[in-house]
Protein backbone atom coordinates (compact mmCIF):
# COMPACT_ATOMS: atom_id res chain seq x y z
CA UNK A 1 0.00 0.00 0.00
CA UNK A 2 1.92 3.39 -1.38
CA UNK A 3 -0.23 5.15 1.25
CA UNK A 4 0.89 3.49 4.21
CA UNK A 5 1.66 5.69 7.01
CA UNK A 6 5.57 3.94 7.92
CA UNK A 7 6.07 3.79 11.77
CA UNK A 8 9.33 5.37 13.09
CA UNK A 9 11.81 3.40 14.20
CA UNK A 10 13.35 3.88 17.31
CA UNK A 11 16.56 4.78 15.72
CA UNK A 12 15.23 7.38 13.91
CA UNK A 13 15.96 10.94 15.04
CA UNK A 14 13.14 13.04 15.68
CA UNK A 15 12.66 16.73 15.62
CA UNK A 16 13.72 16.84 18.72
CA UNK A 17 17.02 15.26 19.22
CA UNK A 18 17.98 17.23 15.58
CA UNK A 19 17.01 20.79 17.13
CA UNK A 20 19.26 20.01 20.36
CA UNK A 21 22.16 18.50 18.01
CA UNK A 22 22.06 21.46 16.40
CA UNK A 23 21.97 24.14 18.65
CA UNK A 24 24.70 21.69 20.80
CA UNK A 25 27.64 23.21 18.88
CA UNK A 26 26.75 26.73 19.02
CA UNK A 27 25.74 26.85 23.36
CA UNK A 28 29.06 25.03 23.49
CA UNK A 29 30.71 27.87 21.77
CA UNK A 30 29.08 30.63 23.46
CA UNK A 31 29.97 29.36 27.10
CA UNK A 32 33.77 30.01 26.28
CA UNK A 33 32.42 33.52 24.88
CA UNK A 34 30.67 34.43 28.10
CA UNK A 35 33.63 32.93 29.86
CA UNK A 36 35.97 35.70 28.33
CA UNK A 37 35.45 38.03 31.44
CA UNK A 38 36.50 35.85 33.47
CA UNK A 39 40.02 34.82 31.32
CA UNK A 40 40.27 38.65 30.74
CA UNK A 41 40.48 39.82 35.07
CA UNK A 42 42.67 36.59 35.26
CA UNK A 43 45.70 37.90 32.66
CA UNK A 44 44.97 41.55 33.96
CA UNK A 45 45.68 40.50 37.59
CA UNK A 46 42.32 41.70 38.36
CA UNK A 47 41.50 38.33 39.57
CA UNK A 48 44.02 38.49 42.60
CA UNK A 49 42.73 42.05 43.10
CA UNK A 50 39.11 40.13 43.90
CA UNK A 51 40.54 37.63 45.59
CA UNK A 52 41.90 40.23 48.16
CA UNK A 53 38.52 42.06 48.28
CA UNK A 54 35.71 41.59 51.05
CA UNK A 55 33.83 40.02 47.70
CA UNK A 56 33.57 35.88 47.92
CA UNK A 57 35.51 34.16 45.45
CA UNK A 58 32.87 31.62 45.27
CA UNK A 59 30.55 33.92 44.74
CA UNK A 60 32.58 35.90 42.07
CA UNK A 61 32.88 32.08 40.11
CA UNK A 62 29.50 31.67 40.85
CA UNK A 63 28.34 34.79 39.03
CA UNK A 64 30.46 33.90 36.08
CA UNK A 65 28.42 30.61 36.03
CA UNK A 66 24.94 32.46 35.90
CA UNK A 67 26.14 34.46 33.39
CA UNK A 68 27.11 31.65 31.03
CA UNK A 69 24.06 29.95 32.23
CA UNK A 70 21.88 33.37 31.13
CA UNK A 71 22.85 32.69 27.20
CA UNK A 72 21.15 29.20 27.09
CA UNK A 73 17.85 31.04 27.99
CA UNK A 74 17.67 32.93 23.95
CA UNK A 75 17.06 29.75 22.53
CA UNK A 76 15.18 28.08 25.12
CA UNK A 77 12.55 31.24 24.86
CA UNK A 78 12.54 31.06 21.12
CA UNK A 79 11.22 27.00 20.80
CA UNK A 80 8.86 28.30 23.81
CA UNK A 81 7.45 31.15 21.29
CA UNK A 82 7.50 28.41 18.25
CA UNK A 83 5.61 25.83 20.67
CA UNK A 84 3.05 28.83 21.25
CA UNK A 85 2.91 29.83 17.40
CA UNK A 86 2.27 25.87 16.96
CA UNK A 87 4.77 24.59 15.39
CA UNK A 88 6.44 20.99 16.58
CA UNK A 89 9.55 21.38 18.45
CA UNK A 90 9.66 17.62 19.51
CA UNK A 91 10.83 17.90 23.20
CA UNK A 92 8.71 19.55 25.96
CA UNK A 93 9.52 23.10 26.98
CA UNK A 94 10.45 20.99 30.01
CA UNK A 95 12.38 18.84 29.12
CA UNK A 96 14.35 21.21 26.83
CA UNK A 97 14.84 23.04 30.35
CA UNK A 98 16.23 20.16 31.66
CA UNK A 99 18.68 19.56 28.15
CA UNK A 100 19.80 22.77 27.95
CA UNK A 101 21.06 22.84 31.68
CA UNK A 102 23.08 19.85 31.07
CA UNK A 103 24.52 21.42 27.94
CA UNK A 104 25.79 24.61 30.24
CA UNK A 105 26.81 22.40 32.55
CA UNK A 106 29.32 20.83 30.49
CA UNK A 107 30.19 24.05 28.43
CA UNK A 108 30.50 26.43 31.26
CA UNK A 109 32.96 23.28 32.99
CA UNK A 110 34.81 23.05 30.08
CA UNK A 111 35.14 26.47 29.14
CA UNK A 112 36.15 27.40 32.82
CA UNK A 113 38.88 24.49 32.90
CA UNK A 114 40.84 26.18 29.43
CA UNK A 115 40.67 29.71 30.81
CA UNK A 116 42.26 28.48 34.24
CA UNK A 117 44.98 26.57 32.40
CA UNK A 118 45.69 28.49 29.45
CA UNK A 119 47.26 32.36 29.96
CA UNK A 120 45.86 33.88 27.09
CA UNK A 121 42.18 33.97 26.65
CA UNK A 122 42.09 34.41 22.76
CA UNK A 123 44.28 31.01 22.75
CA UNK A 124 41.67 29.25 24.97
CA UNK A 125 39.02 30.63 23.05
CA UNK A 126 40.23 29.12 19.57
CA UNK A 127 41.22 25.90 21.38
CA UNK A 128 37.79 25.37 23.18
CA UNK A 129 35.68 26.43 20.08
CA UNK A 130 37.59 23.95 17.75
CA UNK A 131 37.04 20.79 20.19
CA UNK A 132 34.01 21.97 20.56
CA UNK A 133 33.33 21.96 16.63
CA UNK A 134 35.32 18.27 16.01
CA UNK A 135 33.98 16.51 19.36
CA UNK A 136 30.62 17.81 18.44
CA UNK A 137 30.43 16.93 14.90
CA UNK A 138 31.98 13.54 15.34
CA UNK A 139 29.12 13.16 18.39
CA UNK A 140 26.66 13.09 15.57
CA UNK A 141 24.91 16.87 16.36
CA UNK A 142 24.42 17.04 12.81
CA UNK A 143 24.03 13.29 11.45
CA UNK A 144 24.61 10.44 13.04
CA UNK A 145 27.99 8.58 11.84
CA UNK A 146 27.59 4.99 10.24
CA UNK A 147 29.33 2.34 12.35
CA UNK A 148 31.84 1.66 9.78
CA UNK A 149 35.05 1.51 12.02
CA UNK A 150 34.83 -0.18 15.53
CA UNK A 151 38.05 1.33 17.03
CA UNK A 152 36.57 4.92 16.31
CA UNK A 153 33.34 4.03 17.50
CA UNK A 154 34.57 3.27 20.88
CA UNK A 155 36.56 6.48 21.09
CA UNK A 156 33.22 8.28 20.31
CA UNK A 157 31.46 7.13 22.57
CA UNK A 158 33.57 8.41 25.61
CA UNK A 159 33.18 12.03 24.08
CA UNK A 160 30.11 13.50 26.86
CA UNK A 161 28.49 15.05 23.49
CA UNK A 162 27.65 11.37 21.97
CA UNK A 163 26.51 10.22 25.47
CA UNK A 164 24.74 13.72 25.43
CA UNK A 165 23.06 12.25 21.90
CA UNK A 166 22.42 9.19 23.40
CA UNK A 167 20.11 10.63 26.17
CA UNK A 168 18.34 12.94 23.68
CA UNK A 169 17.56 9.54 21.30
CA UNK A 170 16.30 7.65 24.96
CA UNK A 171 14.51 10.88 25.86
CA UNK A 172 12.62 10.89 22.33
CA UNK A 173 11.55 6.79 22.93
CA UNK A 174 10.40 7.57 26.00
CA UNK A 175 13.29 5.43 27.66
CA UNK A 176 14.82 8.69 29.45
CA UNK A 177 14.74 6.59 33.07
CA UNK A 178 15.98 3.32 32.07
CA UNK A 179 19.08 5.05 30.46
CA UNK A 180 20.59 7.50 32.98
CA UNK A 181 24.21 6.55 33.28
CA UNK A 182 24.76 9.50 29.99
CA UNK A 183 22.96 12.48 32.05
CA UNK A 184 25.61 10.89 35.12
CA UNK A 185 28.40 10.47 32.98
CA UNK A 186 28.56 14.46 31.81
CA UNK A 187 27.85 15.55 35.27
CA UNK A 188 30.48 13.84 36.67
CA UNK A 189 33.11 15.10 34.20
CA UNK A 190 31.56 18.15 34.30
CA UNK A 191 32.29 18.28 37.96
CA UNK A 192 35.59 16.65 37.26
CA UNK A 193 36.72 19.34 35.35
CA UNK A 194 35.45 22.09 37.24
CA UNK A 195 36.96 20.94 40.86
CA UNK A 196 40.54 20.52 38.91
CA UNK A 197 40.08 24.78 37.46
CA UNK A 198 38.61 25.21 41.08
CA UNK A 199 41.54 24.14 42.89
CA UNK A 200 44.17 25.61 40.72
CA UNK A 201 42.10 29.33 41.13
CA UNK A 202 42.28 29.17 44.78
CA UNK A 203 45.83 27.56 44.63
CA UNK A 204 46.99 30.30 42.22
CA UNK A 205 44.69 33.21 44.14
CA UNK A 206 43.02 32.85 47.03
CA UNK A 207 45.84 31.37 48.83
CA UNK A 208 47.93 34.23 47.44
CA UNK A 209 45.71 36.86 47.96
């Protein structure tokens, strides 16, 4: 029958997971953009300056973090206005909520990490934004890559974006619960990488301050 309505299979990417692969690449980027204030006081010495001040270094970090965390909300707002307007944006607004504040979690981490380690912030800028670019793309945010060689399969798989993928294809079958070791995975080495910047700012501040 020509006319027959196919079912989806549950392999199949849905509007969904393709509007946060997408948009993946791009929040990544941004979080070492909204970063750059922070890399910026750090080579001016104004860091040290604020570690000296009556102002909380963890709450000087922590602003940083709302700040990245205040560019995710654009997009979010936009499939909010689309979702009113009635078009199909796949995921909840919820759940997009949820997505997206993984996605900053991981960016603002990673972005936070380079700065601490690398002097110049136009260096960790590039070098963020083009592992951002590779790890994403080869993650599958645009397509997802045919399993055509097993060794680079295995190496893709550790990258948080593809377990980030992963949980966006469960989230789509409805299979979000049963599969929650990728949403534990990237908040682990989120918090992996931002208790190793963490210490070195307080080694390389506070403690001198």
């Amino acid at each position: 029958n020509p006319r027959a309505k196919i079912p989806a299979k549950k392999n199949d990417r849905s509007v969904g997971v393709n509007v946060v692969g997408f948009l993946m690449i791009f929040l990544g980027m941004s979080a070492f953009f909204y970063f750059f204030p922070f890399a910026e006081d750090k080579e001016q010495g104004q860091l040290l300056r604020i570690s000296a001040s009556p102002l909380s270094f963890n709450r000087y970090l922590a602003a940083h973090f709302l700040f990245c965390l205040c560019s995710f909300v654009p997009p979010w707002v936009t499939l909010a206005v689309l979702q009113a307007a009635g078009w199909n944006i796949g995921f909840s607004i919820g759940q997009y909520a949820g997505l997206f504040l993984i996605l900053a979690m991981l960016g603002s981490s990673f972005a936070l990490l380079l700065h601490t380690w690398i002097k110049k912030p136009d260096n960790a800028n590039m070098l963020g934004s083009s592992l951002m670019i590779v790890t994403s793309t080869l993650a599958g945010c645009f397509y997802s890559f045919s399993k055509s060689n097993a060794v680079l399969d295995h190496l893709i798989k550790i990258l948080p974006q593809k377990q980030f993928m992963d949980f966006a294809m469960n989230l789509q079958n409805g299979e979000a619960l049963q599969h929650l070791f990728p949403v534990i995975y990237i908040l682990a080495l989120s918090l992996m990488m931002f208790g190793v910047a963490y210490v070195k700012l307080r080694h390389d501040f506070v403690e001198r301050a």
